[in-house]
Every structure is written in C-alpha cells, then in structure tokens.
PDB file of N, CA and C in Angstrom:
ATOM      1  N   UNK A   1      86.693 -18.499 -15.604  1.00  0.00           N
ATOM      2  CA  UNK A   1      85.886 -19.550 -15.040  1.00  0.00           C
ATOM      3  C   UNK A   1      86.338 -19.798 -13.601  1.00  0.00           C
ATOM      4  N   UNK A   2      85.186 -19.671 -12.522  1.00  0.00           N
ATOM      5  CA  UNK A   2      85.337 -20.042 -11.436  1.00  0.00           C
ATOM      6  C   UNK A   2      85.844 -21.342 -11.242  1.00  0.00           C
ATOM      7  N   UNK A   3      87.236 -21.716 -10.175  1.00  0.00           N
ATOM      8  CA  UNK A   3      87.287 -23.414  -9.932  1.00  0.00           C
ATOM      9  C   UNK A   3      85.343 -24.298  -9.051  1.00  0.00           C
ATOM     10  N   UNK A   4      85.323 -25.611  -9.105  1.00  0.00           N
ATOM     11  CA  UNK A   4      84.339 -25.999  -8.236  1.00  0.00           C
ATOM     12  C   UNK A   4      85.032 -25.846  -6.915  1.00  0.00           C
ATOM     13  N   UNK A   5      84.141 -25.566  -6.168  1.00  0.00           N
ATOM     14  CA  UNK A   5      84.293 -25.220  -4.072  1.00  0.00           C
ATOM     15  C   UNK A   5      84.134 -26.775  -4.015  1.00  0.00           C
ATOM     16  N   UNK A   6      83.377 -26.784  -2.500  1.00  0.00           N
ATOM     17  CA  UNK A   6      83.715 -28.395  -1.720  1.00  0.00           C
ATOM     18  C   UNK A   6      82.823 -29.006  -2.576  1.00  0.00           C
ATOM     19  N   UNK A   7      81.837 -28.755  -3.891  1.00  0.00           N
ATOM     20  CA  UNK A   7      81.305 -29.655  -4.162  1.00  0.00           C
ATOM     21  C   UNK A   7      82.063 -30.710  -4.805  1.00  0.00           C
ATOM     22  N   UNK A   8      83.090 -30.922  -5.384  1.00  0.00           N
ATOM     23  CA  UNK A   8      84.054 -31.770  -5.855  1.00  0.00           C
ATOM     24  C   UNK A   8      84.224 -33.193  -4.905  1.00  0.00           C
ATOM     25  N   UNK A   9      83.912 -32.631  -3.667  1.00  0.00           N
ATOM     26  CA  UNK A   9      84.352 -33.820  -2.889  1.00  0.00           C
ATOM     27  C   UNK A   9      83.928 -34.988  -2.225  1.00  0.00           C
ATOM     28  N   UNK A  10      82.132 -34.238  -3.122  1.00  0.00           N
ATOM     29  CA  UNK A  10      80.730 -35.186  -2.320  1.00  0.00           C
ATOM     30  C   UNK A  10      80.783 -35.527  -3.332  1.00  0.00           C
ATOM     31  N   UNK A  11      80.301 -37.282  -3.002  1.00  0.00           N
ATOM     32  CA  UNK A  11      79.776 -38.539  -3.961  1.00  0.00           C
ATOM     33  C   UNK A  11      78.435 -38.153  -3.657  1.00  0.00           C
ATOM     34  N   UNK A  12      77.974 -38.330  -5.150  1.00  0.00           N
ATOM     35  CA  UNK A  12      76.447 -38.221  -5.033  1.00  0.00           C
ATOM     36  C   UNK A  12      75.930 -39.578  -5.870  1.00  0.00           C
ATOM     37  N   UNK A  13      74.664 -40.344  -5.442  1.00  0.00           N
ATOM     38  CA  UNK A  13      74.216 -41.745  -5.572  1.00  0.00           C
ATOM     39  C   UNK A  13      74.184 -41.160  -7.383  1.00  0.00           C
ATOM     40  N   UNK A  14      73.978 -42.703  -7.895  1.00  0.00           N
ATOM     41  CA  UNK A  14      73.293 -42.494  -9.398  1.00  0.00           C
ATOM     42  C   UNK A  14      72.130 -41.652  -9.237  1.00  0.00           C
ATOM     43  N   UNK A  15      71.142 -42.262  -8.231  1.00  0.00           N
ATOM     44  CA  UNK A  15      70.120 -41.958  -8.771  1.00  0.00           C
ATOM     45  C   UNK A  15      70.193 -40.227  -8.745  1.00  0.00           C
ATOM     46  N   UNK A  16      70.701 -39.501  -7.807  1.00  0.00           N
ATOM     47  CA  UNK A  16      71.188 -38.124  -7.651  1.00  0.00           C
ATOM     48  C   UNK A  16      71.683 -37.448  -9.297  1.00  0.00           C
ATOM     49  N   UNK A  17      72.437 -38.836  -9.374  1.00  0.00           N
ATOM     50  CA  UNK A  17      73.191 -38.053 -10.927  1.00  0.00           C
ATOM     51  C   UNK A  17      72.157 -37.955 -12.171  1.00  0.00           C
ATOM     52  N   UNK A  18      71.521 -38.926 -12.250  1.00  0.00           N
ATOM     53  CA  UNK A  18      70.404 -38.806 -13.072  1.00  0.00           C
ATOM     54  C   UNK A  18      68.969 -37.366 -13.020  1.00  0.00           C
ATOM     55  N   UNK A  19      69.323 -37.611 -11.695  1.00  0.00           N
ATOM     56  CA  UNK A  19      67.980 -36.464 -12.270  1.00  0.00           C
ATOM     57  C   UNK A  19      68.914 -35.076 -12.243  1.00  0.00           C
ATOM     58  N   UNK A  20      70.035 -34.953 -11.795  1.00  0.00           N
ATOM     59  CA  UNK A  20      70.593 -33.549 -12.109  1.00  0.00           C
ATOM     60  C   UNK A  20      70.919 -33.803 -13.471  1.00  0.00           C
ATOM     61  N   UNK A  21      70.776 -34.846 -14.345  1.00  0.00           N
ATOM     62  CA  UNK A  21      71.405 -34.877 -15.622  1.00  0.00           C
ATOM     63  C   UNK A  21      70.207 -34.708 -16.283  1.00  0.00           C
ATOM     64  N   UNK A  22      69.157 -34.789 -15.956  1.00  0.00           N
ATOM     65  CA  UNK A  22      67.520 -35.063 -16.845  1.00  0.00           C
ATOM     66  C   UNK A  22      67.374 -33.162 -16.799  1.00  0.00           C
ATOM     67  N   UNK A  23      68.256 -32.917 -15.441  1.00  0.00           N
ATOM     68  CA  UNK A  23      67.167 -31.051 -15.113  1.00  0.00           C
ATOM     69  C   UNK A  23      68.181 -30.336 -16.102  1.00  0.00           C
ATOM     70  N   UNK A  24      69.594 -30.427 -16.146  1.00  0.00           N
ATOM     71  CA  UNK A  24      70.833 -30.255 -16.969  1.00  0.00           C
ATOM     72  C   UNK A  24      70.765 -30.059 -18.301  1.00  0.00           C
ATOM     73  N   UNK A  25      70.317 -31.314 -18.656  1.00  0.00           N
ATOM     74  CA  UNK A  25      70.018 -31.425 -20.080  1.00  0.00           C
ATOM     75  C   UNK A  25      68.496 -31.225 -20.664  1.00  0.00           C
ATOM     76  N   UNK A  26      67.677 -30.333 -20.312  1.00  0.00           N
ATOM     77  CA  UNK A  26      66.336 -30.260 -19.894  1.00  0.00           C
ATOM     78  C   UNK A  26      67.023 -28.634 -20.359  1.00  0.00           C
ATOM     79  N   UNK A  27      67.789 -27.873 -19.399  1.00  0.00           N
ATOM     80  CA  UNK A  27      67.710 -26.593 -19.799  1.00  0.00           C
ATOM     81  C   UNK A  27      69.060 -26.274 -20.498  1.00  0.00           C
ATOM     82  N   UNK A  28      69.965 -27.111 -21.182  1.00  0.00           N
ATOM     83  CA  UNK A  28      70.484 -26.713 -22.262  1.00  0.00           C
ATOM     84  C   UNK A  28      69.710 -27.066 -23.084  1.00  0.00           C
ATOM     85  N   UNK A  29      68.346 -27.840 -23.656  1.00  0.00           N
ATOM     86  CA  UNK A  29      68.196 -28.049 -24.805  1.00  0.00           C
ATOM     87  C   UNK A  29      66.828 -26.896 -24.938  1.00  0.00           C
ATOM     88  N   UNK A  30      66.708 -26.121 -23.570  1.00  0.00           N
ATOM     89  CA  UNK A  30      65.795 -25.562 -24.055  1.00  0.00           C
ATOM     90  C   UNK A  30      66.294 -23.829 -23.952  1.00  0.00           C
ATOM     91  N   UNK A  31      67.186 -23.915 -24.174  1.00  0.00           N
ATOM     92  CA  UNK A  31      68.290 -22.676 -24.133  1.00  0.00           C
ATOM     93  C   UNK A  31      69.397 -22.754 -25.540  1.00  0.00           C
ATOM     94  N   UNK A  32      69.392 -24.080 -25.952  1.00  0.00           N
ATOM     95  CA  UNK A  32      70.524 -24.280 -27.095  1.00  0.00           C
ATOM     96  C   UNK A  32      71.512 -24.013 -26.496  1.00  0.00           C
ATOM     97  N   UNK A  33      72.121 -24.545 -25.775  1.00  0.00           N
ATOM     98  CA  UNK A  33      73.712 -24.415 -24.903  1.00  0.00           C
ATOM     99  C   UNK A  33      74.210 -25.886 -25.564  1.00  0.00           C
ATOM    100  N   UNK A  34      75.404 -25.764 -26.152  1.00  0.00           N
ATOM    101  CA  UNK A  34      75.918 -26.983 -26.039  1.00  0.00           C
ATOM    102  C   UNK A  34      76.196 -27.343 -24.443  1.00  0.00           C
ATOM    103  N   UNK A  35      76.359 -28.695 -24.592  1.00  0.00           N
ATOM    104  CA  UNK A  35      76.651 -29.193 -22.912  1.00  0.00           C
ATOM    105  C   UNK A  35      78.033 -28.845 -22.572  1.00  0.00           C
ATOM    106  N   UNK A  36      79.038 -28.761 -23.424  1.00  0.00           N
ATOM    107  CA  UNK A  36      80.014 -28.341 -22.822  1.00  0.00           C
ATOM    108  C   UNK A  36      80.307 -27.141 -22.674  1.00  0.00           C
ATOM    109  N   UNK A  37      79.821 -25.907 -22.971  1.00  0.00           N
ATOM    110  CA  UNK A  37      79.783 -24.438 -23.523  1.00  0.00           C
ATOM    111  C   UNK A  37      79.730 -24.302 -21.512  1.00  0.00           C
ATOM    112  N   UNK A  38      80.820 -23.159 -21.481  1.00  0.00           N
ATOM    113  CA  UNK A  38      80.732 -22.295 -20.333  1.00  0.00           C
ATOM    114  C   UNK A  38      79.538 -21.572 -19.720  1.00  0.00           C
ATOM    115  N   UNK A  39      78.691 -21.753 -20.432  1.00  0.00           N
ATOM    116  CA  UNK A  39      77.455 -21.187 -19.634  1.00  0.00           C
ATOM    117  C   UNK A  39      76.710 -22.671 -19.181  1.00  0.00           C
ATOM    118  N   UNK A  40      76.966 -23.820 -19.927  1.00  0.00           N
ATOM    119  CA  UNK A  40      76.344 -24.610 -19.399  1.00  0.00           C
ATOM    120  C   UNK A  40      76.725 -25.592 -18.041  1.00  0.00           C
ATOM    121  N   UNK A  41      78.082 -25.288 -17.701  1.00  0.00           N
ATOM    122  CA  UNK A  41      79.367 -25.973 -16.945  1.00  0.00           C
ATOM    123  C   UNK A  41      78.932 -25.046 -15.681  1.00  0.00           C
ATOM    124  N   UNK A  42      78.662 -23.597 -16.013  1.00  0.00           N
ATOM    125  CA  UNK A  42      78.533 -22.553 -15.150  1.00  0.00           C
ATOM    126  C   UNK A  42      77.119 -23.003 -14.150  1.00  0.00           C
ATOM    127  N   UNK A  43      76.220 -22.952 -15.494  1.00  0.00           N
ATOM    128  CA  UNK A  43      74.714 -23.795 -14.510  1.00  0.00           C
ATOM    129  C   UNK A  43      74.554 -25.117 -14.377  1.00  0.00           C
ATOM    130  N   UNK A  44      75.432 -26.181 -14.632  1.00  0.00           N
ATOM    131  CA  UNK A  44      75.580 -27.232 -14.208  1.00  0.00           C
ATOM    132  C   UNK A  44      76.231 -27.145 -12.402  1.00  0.00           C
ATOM    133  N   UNK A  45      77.350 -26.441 -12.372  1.00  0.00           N
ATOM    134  CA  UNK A  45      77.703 -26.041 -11.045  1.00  0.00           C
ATOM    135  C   UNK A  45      76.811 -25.761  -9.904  1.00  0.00           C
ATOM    136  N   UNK A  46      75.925 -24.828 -10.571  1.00  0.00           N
ATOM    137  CA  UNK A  46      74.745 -23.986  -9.966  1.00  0.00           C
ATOM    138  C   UNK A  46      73.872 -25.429  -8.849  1.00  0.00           C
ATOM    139  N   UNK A  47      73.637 -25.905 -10.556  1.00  0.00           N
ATOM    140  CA  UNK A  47      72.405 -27.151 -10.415  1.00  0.00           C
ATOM    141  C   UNK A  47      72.620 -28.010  -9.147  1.00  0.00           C
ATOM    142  N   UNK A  48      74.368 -28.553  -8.950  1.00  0.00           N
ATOM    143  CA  UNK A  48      75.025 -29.383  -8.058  1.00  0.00           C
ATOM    144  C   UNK A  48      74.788 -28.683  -6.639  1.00  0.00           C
ATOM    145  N   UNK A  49      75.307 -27.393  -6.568  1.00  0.00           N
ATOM    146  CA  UNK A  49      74.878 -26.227  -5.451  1.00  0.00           C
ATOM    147  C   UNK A  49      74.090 -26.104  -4.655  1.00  0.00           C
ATOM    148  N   UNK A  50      72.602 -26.351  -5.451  1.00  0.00           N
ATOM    149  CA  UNK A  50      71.399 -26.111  -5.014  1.00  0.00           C
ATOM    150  C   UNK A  50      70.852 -27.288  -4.738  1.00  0.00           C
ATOM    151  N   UNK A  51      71.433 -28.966  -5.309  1.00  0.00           N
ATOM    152  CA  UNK A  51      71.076 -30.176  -4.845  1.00  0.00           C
ATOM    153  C   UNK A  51      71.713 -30.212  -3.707  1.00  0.00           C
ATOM    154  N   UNK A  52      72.707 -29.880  -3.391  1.00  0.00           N
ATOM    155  CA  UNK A  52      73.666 -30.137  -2.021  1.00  0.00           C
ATOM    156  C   UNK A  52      73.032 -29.550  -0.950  1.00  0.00           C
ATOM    157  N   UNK A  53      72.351 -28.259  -0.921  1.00  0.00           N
ATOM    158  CA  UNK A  53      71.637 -27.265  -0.412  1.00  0.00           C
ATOM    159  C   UNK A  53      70.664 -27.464  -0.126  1.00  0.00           C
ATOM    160  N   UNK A  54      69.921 -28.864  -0.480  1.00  0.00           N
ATOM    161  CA  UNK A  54      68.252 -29.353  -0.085  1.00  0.00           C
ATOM    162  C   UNK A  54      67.633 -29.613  -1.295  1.00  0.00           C
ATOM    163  N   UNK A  55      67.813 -28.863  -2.218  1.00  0.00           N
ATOM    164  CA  UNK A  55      66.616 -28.936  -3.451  1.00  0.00           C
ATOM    165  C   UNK A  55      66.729 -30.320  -4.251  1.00  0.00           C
ATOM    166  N   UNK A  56      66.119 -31.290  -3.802  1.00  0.00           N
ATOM    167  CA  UNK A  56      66.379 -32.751  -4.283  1.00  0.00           C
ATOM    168  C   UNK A  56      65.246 -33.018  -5.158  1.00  0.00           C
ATOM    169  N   UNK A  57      63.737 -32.644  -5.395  1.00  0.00           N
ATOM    170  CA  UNK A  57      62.709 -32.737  -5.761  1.00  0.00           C
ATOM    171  C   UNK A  57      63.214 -31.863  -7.502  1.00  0.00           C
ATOM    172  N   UNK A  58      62.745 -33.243  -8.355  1.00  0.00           N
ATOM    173  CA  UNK A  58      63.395 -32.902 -10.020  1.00  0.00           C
ATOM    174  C   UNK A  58      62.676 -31.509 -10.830  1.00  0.00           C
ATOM    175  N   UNK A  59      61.220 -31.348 -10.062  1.00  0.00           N
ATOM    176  CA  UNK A  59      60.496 -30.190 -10.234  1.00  0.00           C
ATOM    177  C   UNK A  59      61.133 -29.064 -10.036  1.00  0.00           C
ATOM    178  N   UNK A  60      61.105 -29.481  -8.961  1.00  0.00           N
ATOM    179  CA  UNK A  60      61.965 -27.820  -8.487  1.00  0.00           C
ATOM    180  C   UNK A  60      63.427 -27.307  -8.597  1.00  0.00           C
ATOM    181  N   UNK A  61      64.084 -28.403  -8.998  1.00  0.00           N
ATOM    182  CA  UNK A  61      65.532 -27.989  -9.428  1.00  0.00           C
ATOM    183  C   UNK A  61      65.557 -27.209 -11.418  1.00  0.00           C
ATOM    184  N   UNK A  62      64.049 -28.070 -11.673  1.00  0.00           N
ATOM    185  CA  UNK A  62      64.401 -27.441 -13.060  1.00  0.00           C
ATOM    186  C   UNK A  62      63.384 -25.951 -12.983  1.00  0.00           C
ATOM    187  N   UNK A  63      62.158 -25.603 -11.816  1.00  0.00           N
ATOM    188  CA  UNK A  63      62.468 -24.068 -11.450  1.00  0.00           C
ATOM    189  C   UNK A  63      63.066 -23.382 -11.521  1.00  0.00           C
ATOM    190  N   UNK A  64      63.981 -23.724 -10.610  1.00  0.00           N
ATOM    191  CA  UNK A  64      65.112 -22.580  -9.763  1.00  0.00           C
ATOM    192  C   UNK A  64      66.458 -22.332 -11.583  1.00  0.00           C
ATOM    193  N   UNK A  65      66.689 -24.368 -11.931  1.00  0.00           N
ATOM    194  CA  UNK A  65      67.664 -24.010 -13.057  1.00  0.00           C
ATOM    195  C   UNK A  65      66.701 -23.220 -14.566  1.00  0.00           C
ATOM    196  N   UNK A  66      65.240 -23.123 -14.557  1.00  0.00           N
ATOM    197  CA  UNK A  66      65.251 -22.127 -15.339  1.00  0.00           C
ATOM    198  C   UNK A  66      65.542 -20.312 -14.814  1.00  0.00           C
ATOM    199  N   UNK A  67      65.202 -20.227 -13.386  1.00  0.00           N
ATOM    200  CA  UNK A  67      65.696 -18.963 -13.148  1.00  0.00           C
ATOM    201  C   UNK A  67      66.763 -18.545 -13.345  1.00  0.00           C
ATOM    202  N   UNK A  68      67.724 -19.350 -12.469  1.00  0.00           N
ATOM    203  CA  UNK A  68      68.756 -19.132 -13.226  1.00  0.00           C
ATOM    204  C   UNK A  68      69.305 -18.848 -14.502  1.00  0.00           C
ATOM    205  N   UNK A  69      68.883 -19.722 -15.707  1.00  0.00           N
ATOM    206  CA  UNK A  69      69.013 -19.220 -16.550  1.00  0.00           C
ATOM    207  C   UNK A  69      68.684 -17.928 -17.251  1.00  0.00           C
ATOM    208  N   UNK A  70      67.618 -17.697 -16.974  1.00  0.00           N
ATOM    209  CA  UNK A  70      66.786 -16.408 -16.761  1.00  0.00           C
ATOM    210  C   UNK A  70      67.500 -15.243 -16.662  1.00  0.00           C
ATOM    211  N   UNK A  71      68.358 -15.395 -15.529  1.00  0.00           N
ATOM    212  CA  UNK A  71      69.600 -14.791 -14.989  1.00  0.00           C
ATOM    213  C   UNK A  71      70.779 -14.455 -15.625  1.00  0.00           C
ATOM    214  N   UNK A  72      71.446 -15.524 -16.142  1.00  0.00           N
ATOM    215  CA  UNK A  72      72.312 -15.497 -17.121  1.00  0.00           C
ATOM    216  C   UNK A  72      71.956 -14.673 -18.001  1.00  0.00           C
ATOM    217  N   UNK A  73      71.200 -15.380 -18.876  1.00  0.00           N
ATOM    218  CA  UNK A  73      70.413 -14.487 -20.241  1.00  0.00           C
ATOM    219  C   UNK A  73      70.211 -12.795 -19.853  1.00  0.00           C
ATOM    220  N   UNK A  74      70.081 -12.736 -18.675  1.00  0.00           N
ATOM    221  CA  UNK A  74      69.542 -10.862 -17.947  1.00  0.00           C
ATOM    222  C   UNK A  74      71.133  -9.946 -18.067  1.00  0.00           C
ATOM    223  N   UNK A  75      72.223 -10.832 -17.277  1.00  0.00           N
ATOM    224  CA  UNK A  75      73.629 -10.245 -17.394  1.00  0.00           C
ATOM    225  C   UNK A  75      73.958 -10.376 -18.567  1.00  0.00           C
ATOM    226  N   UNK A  76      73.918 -11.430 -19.670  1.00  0.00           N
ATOM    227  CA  UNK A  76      74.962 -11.465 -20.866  1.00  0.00           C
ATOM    228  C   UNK A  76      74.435 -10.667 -21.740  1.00  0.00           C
ATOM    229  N   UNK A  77      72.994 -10.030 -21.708  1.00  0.00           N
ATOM    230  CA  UNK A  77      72.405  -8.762 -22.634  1.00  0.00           C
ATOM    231  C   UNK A  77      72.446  -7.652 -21.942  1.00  0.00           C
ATOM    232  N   UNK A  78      72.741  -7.259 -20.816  1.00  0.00           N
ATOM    233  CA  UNK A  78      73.018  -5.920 -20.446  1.00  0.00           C
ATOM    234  C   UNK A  78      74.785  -5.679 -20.299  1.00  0.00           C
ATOM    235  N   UNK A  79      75.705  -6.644 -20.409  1.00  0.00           N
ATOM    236  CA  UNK A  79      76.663  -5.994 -20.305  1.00  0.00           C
ATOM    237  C   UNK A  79      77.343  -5.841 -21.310  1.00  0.00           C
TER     238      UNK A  79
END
C-alpha cells in the first residue's frame, strides 16, 4: 500500500467531505468493496486526488470514480 502524498495536509470543508463520502460509498456499494478493504482506501485516495485537482461537481467525481474502478477490476483480472 502506497503512503497518502500532500493530500494529508489539506482540510477539506464538510460539505467537501460529504459528497466525496456520498461518491465513495456510491461505488463501494456498487462494486461490494467493504469500506475498509484496500481497494476501497486505494479509490478513496484516488477520489481525494481528483477533488484536489478541480473535479468538485458530485456527477462527475462518481464518472471518473466509476472509471476508475473499471480500472482496477481491468488489472486485478489480468494479472
């Protein structure tokens, strides 16, 4: 498991935390990840990444976090 980079060090508002927690828990339940399971910690990271990065709109973070997942699911069956 990768450590978190500088995202550790930004405060992000509630309201920030909430909708990364609505897009979060949105695609573990539609993946069956427990929330604490390493793949979900892995795209929780992701999720924080790509909010820090601009993607603030709740639509489009749960886009990009189903691609991602998408992704995951593509490496953990081919290797």
């Amino acid at each position: 498991m990768n450590p978190l980079r500088s995202t550790q060090c930004i405060a992000l508002s509630q309201p920030d935390i909430d909708t990364l927690q609505r897009v979060f828990d949105d695609i573990c339940a539609e993946h069956r990840w427990p929330r604490d399971s390493a793949r979900a910690r892995r795209h929780a990271r992701m999720l924080i990444d790509e909010y820090l990065a601009g993607t603030t709109n709740e639509q489009l973070l749960l886009v990009v976090g189903r691609w991602f997942a998408s992704r995951l699911a593509e490496t953990s069956t081919s290797a």
